[in-house]
Protein backbone atom coordinates (compact mmCIF):
# COMPACT_ATOMS: atom_id res chain seq x y z
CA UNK A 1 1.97 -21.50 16.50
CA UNK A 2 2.89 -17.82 16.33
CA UNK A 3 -0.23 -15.74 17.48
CA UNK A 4 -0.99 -13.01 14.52
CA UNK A 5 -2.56 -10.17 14.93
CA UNK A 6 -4.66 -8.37 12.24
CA UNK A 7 -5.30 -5.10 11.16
CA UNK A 8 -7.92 -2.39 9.26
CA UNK A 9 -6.75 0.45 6.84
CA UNK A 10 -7.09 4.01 8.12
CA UNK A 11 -9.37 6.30 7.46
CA UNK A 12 -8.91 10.03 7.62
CA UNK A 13 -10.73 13.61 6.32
CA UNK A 14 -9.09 14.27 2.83
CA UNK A 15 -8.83 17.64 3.86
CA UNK A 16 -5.69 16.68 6.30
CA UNK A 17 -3.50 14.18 3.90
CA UNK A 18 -5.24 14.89 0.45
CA UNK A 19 -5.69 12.76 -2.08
CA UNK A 20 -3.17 10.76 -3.57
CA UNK A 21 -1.14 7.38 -2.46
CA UNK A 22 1.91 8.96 -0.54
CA UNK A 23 4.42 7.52 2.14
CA UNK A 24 3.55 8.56 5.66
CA UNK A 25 4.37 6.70 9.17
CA UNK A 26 1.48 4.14 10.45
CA UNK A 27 1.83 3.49 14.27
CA UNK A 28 -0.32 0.89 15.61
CA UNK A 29 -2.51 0.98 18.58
CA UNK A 30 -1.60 -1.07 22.09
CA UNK A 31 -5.25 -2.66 21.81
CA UNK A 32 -7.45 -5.13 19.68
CA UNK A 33 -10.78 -7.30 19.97
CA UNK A 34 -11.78 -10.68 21.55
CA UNK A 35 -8.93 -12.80 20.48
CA UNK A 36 -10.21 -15.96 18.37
CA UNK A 37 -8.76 -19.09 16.93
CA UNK A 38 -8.92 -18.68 13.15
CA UNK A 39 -8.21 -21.38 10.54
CA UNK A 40 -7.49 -20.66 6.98
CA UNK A 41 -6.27 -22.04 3.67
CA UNK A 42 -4.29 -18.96 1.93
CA UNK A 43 -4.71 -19.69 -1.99
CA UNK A 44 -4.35 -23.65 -2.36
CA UNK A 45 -2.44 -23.98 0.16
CA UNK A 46 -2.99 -26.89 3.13
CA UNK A 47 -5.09 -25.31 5.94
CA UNK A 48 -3.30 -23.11 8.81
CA UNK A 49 -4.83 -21.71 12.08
CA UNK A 50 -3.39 -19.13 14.15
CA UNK A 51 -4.88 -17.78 17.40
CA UNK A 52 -5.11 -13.80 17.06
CA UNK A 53 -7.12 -10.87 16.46
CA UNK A 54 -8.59 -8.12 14.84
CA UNK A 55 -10.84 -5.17 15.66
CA UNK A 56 -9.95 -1.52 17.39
CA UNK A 57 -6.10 -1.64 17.31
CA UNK A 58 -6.33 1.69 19.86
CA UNK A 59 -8.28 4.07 18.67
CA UNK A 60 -7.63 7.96 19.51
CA UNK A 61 -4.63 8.62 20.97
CA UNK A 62 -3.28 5.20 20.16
CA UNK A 63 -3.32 4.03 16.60
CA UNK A 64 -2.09 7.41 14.70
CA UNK A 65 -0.52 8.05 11.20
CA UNK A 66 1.58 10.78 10.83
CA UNK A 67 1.21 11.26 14.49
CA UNK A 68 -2.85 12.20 13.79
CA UNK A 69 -4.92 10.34 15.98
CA UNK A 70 -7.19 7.52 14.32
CA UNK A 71 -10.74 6.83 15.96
CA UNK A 72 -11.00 2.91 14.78
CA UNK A 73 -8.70 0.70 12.95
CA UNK A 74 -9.90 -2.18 10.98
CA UNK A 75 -8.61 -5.47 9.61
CA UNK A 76 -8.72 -5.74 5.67
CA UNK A 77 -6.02 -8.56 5.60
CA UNK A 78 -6.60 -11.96 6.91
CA UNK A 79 -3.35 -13.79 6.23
CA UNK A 80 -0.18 -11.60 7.59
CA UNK A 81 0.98 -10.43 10.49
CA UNK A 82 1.51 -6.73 12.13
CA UNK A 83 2.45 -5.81 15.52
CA UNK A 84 0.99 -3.76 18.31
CA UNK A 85 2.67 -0.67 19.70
CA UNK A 86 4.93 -0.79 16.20
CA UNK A 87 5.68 2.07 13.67
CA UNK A 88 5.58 0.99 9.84
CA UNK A 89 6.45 2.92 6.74
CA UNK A 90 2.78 3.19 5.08
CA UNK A 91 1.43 3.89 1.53
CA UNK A 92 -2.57 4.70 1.52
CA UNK A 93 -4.94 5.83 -0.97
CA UNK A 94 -8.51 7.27 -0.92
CA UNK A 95 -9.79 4.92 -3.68
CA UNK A 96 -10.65 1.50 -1.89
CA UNK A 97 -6.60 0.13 -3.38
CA UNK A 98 -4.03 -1.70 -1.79
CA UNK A 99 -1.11 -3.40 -2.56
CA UNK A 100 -2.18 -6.47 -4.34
CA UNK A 101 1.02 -8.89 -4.70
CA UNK A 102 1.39 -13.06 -4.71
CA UNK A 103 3.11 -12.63 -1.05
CA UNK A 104 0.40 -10.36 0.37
CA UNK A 105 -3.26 -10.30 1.10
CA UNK A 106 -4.25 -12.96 -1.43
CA UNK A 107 -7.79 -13.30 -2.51
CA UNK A 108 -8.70 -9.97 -0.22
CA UNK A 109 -8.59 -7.90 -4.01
CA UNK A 110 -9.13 -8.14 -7.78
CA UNK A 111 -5.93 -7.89 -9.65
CA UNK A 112 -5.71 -4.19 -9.86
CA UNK A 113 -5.64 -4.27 -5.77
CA UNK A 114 -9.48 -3.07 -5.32
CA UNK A 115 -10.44 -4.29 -2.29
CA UNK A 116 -13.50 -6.88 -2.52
CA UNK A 117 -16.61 -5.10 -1.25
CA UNK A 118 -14.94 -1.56 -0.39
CA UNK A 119 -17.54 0.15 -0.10
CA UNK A 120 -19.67 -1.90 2.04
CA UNK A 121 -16.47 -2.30 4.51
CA UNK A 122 -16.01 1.83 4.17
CA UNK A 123 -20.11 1.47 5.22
CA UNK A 124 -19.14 -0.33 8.00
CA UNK A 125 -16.56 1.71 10.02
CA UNK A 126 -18.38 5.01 9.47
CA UNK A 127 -21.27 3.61 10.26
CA UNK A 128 -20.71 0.67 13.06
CA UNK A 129 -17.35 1.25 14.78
CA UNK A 130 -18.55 4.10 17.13
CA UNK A 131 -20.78 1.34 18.71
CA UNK A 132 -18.32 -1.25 18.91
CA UNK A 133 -17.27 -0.17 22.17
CA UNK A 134 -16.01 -3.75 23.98
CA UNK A 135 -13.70 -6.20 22.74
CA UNK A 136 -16.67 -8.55 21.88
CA UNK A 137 -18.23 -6.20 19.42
CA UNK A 138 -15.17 -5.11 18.02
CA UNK A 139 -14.53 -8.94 17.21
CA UNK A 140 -18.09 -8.94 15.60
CA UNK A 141 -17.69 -5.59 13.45
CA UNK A 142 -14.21 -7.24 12.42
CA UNK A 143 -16.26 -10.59 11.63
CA UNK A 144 -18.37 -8.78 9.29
CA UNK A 145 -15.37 -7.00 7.56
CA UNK A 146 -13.51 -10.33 6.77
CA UNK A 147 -17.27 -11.54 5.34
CA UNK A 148 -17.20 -8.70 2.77
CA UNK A 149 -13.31 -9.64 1.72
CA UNK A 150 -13.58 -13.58 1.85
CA UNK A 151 -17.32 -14.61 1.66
CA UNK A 152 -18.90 -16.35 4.49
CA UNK A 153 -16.96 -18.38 6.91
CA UNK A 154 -16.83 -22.50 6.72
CA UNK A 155 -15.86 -22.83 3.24
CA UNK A 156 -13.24 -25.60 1.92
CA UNK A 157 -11.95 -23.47 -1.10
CA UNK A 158 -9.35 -21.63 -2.01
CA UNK A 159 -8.88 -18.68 0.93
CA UNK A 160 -11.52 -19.80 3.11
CA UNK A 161 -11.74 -19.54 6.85
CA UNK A 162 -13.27 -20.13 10.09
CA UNK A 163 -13.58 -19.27 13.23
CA UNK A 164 -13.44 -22.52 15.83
CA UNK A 165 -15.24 -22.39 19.14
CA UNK A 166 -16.53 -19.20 18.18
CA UNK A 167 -18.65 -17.20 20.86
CA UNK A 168 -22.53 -17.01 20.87
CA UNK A 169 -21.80 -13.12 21.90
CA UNK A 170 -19.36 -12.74 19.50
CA UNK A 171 -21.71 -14.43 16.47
CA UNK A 172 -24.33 -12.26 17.63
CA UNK A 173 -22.39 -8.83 17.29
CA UNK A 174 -21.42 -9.79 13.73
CA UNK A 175 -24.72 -11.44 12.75
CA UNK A 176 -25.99 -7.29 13.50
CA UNK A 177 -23.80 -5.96 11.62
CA UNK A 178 -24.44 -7.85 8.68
CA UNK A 179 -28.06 -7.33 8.44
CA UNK A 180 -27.28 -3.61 8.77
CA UNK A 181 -25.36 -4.03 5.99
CA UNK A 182 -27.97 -5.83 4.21
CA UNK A 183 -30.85 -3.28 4.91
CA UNK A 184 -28.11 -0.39 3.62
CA UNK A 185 -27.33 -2.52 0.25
CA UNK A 186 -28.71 0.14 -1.70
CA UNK A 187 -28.02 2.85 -0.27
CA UNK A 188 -24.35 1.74 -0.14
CA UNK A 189 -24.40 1.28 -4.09
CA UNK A 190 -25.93 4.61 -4.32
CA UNK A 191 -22.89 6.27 -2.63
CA UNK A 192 -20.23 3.83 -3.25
CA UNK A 193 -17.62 6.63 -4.26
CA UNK A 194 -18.37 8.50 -1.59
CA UNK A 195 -18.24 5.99 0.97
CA UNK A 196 -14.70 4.40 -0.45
CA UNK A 197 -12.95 7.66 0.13
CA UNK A 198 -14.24 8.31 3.62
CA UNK A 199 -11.33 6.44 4.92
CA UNK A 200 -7.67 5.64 3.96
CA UNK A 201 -6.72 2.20 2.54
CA UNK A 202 -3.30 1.89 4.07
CA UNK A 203 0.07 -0.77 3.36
CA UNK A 204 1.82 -0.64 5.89
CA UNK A 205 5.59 -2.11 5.16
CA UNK A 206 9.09 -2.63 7.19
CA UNK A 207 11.95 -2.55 4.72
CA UNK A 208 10.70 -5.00 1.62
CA UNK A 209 8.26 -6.43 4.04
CA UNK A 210 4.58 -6.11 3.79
CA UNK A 211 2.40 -6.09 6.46
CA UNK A 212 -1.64 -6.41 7.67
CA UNK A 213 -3.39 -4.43 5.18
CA UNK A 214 -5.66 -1.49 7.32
CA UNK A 215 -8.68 0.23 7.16
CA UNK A 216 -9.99 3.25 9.46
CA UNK A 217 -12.13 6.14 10.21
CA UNK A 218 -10.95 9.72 11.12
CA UNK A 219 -13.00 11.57 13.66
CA UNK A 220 -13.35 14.63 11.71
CA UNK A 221 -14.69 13.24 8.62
CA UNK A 222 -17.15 10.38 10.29
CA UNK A 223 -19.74 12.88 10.54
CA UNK A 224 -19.16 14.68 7.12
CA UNK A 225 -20.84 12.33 5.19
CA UNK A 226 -24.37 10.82 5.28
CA UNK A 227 -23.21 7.26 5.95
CA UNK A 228 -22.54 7.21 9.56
CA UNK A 229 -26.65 6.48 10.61
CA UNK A 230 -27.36 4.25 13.47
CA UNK A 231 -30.45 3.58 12.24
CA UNK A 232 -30.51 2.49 9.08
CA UNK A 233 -34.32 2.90 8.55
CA UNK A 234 -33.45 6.41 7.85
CA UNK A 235 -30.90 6.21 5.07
CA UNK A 236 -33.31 6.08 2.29
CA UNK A 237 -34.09 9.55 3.51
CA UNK A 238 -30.74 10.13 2.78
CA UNK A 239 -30.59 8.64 -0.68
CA UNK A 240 -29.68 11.39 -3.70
CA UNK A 241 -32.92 12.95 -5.06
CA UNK A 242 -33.37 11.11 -8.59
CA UNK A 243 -32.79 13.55 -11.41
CA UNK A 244 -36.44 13.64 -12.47
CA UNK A 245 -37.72 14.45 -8.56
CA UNK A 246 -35.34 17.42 -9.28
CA UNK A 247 -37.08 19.04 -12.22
CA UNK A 248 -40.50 18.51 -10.69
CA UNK A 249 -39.68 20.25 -8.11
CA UNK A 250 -37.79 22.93 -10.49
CA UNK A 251 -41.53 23.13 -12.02
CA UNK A 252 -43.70 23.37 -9.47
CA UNK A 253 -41.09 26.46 -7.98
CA UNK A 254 -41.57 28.05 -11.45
CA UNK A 255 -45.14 27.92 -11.55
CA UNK A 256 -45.57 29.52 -8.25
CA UNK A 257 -43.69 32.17 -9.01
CA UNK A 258 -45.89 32.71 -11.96
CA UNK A 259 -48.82 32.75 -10.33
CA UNK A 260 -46.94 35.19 -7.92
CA UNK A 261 -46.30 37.36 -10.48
CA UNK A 262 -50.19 37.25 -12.29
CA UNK A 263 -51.58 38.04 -8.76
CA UNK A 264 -49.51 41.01 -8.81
């Protein structure tokens, strides 16, 4: 059984690449997390199982696109194959779209190629990859990710998986990061645009051939947003002020100044 190895899209300040889908040069990393044995069925297709990985694919001064250093890489693909230490022609957008085609990444998008649960995956790296800092936890963060594209592991449908034999550590690190997730629902749906475009969506290709579709964070735009709390018992500090909070506060400024001015 060939061992596969899979992969996140990229993500990187819009102020470097700006903001449309464009052709740039994706070099993989020369590391990954925990490998597992996976099982899967892709579409209807009998069930296969593979023995790979997913996670950090490098980080800074590994993983790089258009030679700029990526801090985390993360798998948005479940069913093909990319290699470490390789250079791939890559399209990316800013928008939460890949590639969406009957040979690639089935049943990780809708049919316009937006991926399932974007921004809750964008959520994720901004928020969770800093701490991810073993192979173990990288496995869990990566856990979480394929959750958001494919729905829970142990299902018999169509583009279900599992994990076999999987570790109580490992279980543990992505049983975190999904009640992170949970607890930063609303927030997330609050600042779903926002959190989308935080990182690049990236396609990396050879020739005609499509590979692991990517996901990842850029160093100088993790902190640029509000999204990247460790604690998530402060993010509905950091919701947007409702409209109508707005104008009583607009009131109350008004009215003190009017006062102000009757004193006077």
């Amino acid at each position: 059984m060939k061992t596969k190895t899979i992969m996140p899209l990229i993500g990187i300040a819009m102020a470097i690449f700006g903001c449309g889908a464009s052709a740039n040069v994706f070099t993989m990393g020369s590391a990954y997390g925990s490998p597992m044995n996976i099982t899967f069925t892709l579409g209807t297709n009998a069930m296969q199982s593979f023995y790979g990985a997913g996670g950090n694919f490098g980080g800074i001064g590994q993983a790089n696109l258009d030679g700029l250093s990526l801090a985390y890489v993360y798998c948005i693909d479940l069913f093909d194959d990319i290699g470490l230490n390789t250079s791939y022609s890559a399209s990316f957008t800013i928008n939460g779209t890949v590639a969406e085609t009957t040979a690639h990444a089935v049943g990780n998008a809708n049919s316009n190629g937006l991926i399932n649960n974007a921004a809750a995956i964008a959520w994720l790296v901004d928020s969770q990859a800093s701490l991810a800092t073993n192979g173990t936890l990288q496995s869990g963060l990566q856990l979480a990710i394929w959750t958001q594209l494919y729905g829970p592991m142990g299902g018999t449908g169509p583009n279900s998986w599992n994990v076999v034999n999987m570790s109580t550590t490992v279980q543990a690190a992505m049983n975190t990061n999904l009640s992170y997730l949970a607890l930063a629902s609303e927030f997330i749906n609050t600042h779903s645009t926002a959190l989308i475009s935080s990182v690049y969506w990236i396609d990396p290709s050879n020739g005609k051939l499509q590979y692991q579709q990517l996901v990842a964070a850029n160093p100088i735009n993790i902190n640029s947003l509000p999204i990247n709390q460790l604690y998530v018992s402060a993010l509905r500090v950091l919701a947007i002020p409702e409209p109508e909070y707005l104008t009583l506060i607009g009131i109350g400024v008004i009215g003190f100044v009017i006062m102000r001015l009757k004193k006077k």
